[in-house]
C-alpha atoms as a PDB file:
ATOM      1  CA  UNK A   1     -49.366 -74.816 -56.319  1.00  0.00           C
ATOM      2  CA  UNK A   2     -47.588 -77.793 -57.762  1.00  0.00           C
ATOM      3  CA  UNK A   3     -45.691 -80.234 -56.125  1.00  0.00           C
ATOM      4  CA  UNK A   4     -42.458 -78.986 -57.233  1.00  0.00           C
ATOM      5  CA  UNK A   5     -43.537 -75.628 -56.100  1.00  0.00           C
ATOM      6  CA  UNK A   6     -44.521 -76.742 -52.485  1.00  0.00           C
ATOM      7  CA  UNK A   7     -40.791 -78.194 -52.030  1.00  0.00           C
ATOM      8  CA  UNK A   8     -39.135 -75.544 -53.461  1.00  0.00           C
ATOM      9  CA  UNK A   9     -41.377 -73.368 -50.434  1.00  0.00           C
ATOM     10  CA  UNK A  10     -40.532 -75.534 -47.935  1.00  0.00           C
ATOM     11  CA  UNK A  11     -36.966 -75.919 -48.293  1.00  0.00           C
ATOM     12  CA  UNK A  12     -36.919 -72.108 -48.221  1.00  0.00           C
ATOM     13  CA  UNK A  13     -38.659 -72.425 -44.825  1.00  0.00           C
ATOM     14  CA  UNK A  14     -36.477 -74.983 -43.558  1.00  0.00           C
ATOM     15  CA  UNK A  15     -33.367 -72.469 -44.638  1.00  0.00           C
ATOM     16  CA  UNK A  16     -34.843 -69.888 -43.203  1.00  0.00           C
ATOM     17  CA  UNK A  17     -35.388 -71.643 -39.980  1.00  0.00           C
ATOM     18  CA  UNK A  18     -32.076 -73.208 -39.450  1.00  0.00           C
ATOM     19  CA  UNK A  19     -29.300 -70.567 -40.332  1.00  0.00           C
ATOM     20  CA  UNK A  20     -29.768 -67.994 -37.457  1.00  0.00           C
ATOM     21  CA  UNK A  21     -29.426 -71.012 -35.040  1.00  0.00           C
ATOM     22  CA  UNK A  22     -25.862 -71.538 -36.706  1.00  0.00           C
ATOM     23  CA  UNK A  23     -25.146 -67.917 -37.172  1.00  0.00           C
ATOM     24  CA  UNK A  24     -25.936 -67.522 -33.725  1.00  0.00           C
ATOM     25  CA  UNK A  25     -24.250 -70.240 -32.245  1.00  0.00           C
ATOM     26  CA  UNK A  26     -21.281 -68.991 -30.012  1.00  0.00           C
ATOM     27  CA  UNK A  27     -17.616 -69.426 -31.213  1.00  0.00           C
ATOM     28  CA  UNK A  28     -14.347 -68.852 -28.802  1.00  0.00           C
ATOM     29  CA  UNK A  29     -11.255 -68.953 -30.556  1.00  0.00           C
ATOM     30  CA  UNK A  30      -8.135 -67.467 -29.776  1.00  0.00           C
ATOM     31  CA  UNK A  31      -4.208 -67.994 -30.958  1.00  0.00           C
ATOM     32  CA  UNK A  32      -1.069 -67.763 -28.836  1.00  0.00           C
ATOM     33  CA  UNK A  33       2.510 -67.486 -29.296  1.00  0.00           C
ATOM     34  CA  UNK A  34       4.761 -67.883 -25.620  1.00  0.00           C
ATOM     35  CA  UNK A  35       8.028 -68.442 -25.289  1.00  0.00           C
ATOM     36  CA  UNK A  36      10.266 -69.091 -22.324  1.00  0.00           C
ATOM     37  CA  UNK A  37      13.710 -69.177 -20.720  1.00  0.00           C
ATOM     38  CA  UNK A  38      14.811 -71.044 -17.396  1.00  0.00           C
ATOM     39  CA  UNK A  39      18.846 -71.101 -15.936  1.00  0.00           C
ATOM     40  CA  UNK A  40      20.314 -72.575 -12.799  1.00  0.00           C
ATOM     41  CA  UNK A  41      23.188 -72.588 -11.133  1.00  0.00           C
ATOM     42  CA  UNK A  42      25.360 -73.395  -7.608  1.00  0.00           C
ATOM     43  CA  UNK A  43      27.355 -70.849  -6.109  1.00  0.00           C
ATOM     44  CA  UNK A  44      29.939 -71.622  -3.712  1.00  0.00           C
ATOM     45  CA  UNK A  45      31.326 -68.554  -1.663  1.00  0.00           C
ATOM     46  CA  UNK A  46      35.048 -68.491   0.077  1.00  0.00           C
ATOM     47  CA  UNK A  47      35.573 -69.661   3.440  1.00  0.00           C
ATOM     48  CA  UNK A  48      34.892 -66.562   5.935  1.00  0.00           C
ATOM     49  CA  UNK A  49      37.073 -65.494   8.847  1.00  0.00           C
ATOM     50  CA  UNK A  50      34.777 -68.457  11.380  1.00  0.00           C
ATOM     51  CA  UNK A  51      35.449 -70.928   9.095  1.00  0.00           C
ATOM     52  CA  UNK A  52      32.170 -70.980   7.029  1.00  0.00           C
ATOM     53  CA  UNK A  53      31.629 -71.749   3.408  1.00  0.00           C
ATOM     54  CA  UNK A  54      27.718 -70.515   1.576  1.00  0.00           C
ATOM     55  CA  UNK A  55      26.164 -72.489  -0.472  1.00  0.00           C
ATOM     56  CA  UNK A  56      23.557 -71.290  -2.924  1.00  0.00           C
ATOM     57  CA  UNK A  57      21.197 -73.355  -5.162  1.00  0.00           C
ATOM     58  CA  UNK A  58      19.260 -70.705  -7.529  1.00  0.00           C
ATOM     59  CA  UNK A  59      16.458 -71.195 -10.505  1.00  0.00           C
ATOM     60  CA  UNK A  60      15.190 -68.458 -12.235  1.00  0.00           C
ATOM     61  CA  UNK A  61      12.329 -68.580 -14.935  1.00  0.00           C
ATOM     62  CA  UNK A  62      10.955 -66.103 -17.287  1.00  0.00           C
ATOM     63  CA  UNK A  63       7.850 -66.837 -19.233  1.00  0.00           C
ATOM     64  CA  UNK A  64       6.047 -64.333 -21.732  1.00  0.00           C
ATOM     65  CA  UNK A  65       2.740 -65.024 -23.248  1.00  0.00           C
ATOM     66  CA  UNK A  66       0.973 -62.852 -26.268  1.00  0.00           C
ATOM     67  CA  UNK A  67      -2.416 -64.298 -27.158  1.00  0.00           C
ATOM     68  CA  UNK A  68      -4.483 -62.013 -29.471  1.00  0.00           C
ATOM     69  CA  UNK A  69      -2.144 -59.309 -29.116  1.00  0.00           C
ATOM     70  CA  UNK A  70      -2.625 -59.561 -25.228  1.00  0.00           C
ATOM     71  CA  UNK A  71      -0.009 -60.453 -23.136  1.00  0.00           C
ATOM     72  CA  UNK A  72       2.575 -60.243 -20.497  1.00  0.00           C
ATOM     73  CA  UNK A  73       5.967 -61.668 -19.289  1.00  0.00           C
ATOM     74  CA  UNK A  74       6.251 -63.229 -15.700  1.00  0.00           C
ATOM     75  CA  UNK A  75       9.357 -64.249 -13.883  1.00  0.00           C
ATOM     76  CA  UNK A  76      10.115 -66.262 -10.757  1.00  0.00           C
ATOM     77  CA  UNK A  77      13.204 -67.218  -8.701  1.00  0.00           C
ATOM     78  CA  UNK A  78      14.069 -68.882  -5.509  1.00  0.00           C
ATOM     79  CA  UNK A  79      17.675 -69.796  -3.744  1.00  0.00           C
ATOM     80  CA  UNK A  80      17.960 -71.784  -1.270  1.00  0.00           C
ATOM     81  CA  UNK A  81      21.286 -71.197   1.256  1.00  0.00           C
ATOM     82  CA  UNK A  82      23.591 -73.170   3.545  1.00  0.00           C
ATOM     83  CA  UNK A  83      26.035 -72.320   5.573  1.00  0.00           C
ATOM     84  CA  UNK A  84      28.202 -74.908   6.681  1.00  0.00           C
ATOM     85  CA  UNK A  85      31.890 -75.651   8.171  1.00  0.00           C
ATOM     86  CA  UNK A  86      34.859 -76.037   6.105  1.00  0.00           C
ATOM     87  CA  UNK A  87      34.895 -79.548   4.710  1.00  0.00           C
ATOM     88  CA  UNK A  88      31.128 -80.160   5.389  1.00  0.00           C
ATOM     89  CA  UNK A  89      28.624 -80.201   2.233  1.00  0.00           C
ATOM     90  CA  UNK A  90      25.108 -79.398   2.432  1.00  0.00           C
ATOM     91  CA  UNK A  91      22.897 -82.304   3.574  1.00  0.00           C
ATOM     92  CA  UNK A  92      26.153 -84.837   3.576  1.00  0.00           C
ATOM     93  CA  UNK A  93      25.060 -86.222   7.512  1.00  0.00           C
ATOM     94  CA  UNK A  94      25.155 -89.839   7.798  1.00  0.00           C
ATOM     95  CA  UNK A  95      24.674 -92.669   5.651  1.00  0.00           C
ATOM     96  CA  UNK A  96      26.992 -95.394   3.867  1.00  0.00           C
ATOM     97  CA  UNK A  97      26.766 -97.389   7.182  1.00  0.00           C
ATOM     98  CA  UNK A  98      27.218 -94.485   9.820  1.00  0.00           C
ATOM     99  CA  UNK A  99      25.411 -93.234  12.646  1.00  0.00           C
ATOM    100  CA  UNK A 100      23.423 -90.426  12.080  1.00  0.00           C
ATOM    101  CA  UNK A 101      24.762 -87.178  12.851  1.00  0.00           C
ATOM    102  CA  UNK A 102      23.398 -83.638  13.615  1.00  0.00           C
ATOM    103  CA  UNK A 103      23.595 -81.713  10.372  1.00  0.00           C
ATOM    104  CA  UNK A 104      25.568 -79.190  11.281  1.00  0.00           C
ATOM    105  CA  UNK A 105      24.834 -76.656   8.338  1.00  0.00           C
ATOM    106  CA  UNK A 106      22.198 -73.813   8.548  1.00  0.00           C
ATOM    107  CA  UNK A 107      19.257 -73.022   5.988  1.00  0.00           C
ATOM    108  CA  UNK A 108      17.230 -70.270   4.509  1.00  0.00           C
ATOM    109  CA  UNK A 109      14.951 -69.615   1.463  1.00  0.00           C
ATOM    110  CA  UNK A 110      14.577 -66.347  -0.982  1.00  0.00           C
ATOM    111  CA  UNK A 111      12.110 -66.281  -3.037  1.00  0.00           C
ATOM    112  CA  UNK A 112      12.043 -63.915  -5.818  1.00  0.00           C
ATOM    113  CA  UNK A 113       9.684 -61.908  -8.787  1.00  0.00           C
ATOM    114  CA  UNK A 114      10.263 -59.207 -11.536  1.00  0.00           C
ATOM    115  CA  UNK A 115       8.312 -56.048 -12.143  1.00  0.00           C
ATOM    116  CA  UNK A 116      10.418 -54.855 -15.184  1.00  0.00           C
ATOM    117  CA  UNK A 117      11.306 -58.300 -16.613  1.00  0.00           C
ATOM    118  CA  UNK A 118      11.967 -58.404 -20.490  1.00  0.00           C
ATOM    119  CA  UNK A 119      12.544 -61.908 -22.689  1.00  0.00           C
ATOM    120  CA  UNK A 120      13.983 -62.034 -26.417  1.00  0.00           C
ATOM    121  CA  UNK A 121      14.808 -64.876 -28.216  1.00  0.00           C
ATOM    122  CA  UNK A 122      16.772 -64.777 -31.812  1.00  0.00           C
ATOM    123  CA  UNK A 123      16.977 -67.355 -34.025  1.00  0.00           C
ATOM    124  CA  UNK A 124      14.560 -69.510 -36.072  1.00  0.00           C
ATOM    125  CA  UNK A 125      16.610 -72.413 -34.562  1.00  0.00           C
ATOM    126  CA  UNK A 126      16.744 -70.922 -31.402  1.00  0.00           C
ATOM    127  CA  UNK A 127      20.412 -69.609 -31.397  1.00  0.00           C
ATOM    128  CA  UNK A 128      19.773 -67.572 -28.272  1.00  0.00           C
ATOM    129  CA  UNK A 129      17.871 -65.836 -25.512  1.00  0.00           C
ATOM    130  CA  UNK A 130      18.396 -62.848 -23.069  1.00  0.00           C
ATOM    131  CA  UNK A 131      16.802 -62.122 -19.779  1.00  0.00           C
ATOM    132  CA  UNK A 132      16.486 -59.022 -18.172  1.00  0.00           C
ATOM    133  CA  UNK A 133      15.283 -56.881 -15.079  1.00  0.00           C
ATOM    134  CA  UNK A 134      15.466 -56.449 -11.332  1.00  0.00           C
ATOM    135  CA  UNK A 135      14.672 -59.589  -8.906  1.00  0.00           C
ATOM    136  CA  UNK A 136      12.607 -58.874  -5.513  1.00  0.00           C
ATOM    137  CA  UNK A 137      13.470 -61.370  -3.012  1.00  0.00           C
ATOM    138  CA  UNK A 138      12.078 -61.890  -0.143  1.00  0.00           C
ATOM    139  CA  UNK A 139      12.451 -64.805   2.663  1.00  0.00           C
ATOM    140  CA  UNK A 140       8.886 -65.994   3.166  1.00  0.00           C
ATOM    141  CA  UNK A 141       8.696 -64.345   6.214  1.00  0.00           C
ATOM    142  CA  UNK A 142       6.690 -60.863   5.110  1.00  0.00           C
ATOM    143  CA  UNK A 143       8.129 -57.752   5.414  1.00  0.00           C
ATOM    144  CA  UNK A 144      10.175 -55.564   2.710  1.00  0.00           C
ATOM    145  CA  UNK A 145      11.968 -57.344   0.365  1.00  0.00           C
ATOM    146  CA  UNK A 146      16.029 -58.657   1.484  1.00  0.00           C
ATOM    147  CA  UNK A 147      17.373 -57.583  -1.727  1.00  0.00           C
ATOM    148  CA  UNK A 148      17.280 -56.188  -5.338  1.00  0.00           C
ATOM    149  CA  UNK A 149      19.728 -57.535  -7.313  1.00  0.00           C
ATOM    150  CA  UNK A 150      19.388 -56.475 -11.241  1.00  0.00           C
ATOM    151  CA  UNK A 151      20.144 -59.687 -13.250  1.00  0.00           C
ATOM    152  CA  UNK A 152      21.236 -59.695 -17.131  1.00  0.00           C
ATOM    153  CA  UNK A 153      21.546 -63.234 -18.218  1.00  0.00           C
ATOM    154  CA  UNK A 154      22.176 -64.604 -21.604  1.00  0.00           C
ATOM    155  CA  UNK A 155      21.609 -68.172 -22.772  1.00  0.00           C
ATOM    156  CA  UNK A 156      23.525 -70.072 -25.780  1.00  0.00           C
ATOM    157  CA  UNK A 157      21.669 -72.517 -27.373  1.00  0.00           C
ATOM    158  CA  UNK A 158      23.942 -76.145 -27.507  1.00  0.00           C
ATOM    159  CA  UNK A 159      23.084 -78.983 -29.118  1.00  0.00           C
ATOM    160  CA  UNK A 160      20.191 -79.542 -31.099  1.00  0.00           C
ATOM    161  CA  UNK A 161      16.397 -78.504 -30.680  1.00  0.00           C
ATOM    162  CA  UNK A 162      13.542 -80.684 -30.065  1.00  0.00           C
ATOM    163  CA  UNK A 163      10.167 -80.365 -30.414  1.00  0.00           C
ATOM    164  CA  UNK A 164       6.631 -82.063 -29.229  1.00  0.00           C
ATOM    165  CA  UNK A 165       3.285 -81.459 -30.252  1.00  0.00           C
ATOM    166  CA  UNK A 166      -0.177 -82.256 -28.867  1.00  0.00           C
ATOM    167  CA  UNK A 167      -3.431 -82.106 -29.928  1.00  0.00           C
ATOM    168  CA  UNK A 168      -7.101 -82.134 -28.363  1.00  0.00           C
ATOM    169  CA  UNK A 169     -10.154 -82.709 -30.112  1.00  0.00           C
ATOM    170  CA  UNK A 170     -13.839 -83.091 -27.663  1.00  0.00           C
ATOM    171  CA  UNK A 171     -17.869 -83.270 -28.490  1.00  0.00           C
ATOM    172  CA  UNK A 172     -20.222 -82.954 -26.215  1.00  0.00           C
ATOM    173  CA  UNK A 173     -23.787 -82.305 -26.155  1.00  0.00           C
ATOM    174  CA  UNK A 174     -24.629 -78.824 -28.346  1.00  0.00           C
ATOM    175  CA  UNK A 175     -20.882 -78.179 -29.239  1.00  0.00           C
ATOM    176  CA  UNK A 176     -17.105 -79.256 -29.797  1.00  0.00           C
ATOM    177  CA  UNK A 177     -13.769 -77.892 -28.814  1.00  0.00           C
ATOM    178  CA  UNK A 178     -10.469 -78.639 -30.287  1.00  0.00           C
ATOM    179  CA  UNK A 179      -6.681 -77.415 -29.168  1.00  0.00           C
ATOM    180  CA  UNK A 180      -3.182 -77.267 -31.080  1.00  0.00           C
ATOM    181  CA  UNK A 181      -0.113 -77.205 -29.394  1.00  0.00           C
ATOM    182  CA  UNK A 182       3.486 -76.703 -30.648  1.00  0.00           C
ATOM    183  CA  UNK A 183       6.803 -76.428 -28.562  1.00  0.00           C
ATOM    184  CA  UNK A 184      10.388 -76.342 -29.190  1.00  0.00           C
ATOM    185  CA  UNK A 185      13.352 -76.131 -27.076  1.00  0.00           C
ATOM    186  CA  UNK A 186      16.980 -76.367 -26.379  1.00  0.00           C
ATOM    187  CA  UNK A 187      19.762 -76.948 -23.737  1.00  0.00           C
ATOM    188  CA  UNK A 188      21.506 -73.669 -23.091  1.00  0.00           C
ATOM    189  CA  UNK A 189      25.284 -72.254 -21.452  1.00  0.00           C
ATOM    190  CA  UNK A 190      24.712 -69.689 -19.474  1.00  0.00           C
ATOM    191  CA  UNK A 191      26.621 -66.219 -18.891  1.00  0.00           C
ATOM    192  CA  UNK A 192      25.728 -62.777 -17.167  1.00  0.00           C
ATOM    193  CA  UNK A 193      24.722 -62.001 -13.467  1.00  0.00           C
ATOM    194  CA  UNK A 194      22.639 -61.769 -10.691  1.00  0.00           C
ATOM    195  CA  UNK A 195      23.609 -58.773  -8.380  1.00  0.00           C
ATOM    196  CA  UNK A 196      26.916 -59.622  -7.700  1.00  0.00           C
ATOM    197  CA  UNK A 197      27.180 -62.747  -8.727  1.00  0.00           C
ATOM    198  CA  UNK A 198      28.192 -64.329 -11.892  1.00  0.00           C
ATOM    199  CA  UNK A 199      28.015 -68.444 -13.769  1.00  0.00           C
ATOM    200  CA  UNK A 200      30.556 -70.579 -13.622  1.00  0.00           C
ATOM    201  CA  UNK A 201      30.182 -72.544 -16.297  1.00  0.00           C
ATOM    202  CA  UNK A 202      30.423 -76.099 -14.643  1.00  0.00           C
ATOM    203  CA  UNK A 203      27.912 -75.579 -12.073  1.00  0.00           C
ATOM    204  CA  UNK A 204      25.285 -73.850 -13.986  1.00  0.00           C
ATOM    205  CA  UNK A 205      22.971 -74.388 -17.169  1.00  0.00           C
ATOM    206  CA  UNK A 206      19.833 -73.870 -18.275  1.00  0.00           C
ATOM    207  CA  UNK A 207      17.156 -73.950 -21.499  1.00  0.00           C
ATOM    208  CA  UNK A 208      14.814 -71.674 -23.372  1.00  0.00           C
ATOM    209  CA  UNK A 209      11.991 -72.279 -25.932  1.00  0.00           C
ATOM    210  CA  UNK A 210       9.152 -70.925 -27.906  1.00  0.00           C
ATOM    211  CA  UNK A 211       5.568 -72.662 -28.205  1.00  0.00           C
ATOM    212  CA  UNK A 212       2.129 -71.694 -30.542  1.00  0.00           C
ATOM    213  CA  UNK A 213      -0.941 -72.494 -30.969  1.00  0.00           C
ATOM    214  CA  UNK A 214      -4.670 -72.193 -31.269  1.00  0.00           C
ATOM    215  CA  UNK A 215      -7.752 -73.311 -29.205  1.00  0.00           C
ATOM    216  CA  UNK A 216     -11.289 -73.135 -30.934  1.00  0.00           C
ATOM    217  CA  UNK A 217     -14.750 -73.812 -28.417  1.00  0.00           C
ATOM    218  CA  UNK A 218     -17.843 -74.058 -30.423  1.00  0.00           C
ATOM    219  CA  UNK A 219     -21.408 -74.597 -28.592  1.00  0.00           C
END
């Protein structure tokens, strides 16, 4: 066999021996689209017949995530209440050069989740989003849930969007990984109701946004 021969064999060999290590070298890759949608708000009840005023401090956030065609939606809430006299704000006891006082206000926690939650956002510039579904609250404290309230809450985007991007790129020993991120968001009114309750537009506000991207592990 001639020289020319012999490499022509051996680079075959060589070829033959190194593609079904890269064929068979394991690839995780996966895409994903999310996109959320966040409000808060004070509510500040009438005076009752003792001379008490509520307070209540809410957040509520809805998140839904579709990677590969997999996904799900996720919400969570929690209000925090006070009950104080008349005249007396939440956590206004003391300070500017005064002696301490006993706050004379009253506290409690719900804590809240959604079993039927839905999330849509319109818009390519992110003109607006809608939440809806049922809240169960509870108060930390076990037991069946202190209310149910069905919430329907729309947000309308104002001002302009923004978006940041990051990326991740890693090698180590037998393989790589790399990461693309992409989110945009805006400030947001907010309109609708919780239970009862509805947003009054100087003591609310919120946001909503929509992120994609891709992450590739190699190794």
């Amino acid at each position: 066999m001639g020289l020319k021969k012999k490499l022509v064999a051996l680079a075959a060999a060589v070829a033959l021996f190194i593609v079904p290590s890269v064929v068979s070298a394991a690839v995780d890759k996966y895409r994903y689209d999310n996109s959320q949608a966040w409000a808060y708000w004070t509510q500040i009840d009438p005076v009752n017949a003792d001379g008490i005023v509520g307070w209540h401090f809410g957040y509520i956030n809805a998140y839904q995530f579709d990677s590969e065609g997999e996904g799900g939606i996720y919400v969570d809430a929690w209000i925090e209440d006070a009950f104080c006299p008349e005249g007396v704000e939440p956590y206004s006891g003391g300070g500017h050069g005064e002696e301490p006082v006993d706050d004379p206000c009253t506290y409690g926690f719900r804590y809240g989740y959604s079993e039927n939650a839905t999330l849509e956002i319109t818009g390519r510039k992110l003109d607006s989003a809608r939440m809806t579904g049922t809240l169960i609250l509870s108060d930390g404290h076990g037991g069946d849930p202190v209310g149910m309230p069905p919430f329907d809450i729309t947000l309308t985007g104002v001002g302009n969007t923004w978006t940041s991007q990051s990326m991740y790129r890693d090698r180590y020993q037998g393989g790589m990984g790399m990461s693309r991120d992409r989110w945009t968001q805006r400030e947001a009114t907010v309109t609708g109701f919780i239970g009862p309750m509805g947003f009054a537009p100087d003591l609310s506000g919120g946001g909503f946004g929509v992120s994609s991207g891709f992450s590739l592990w190699k190794g």
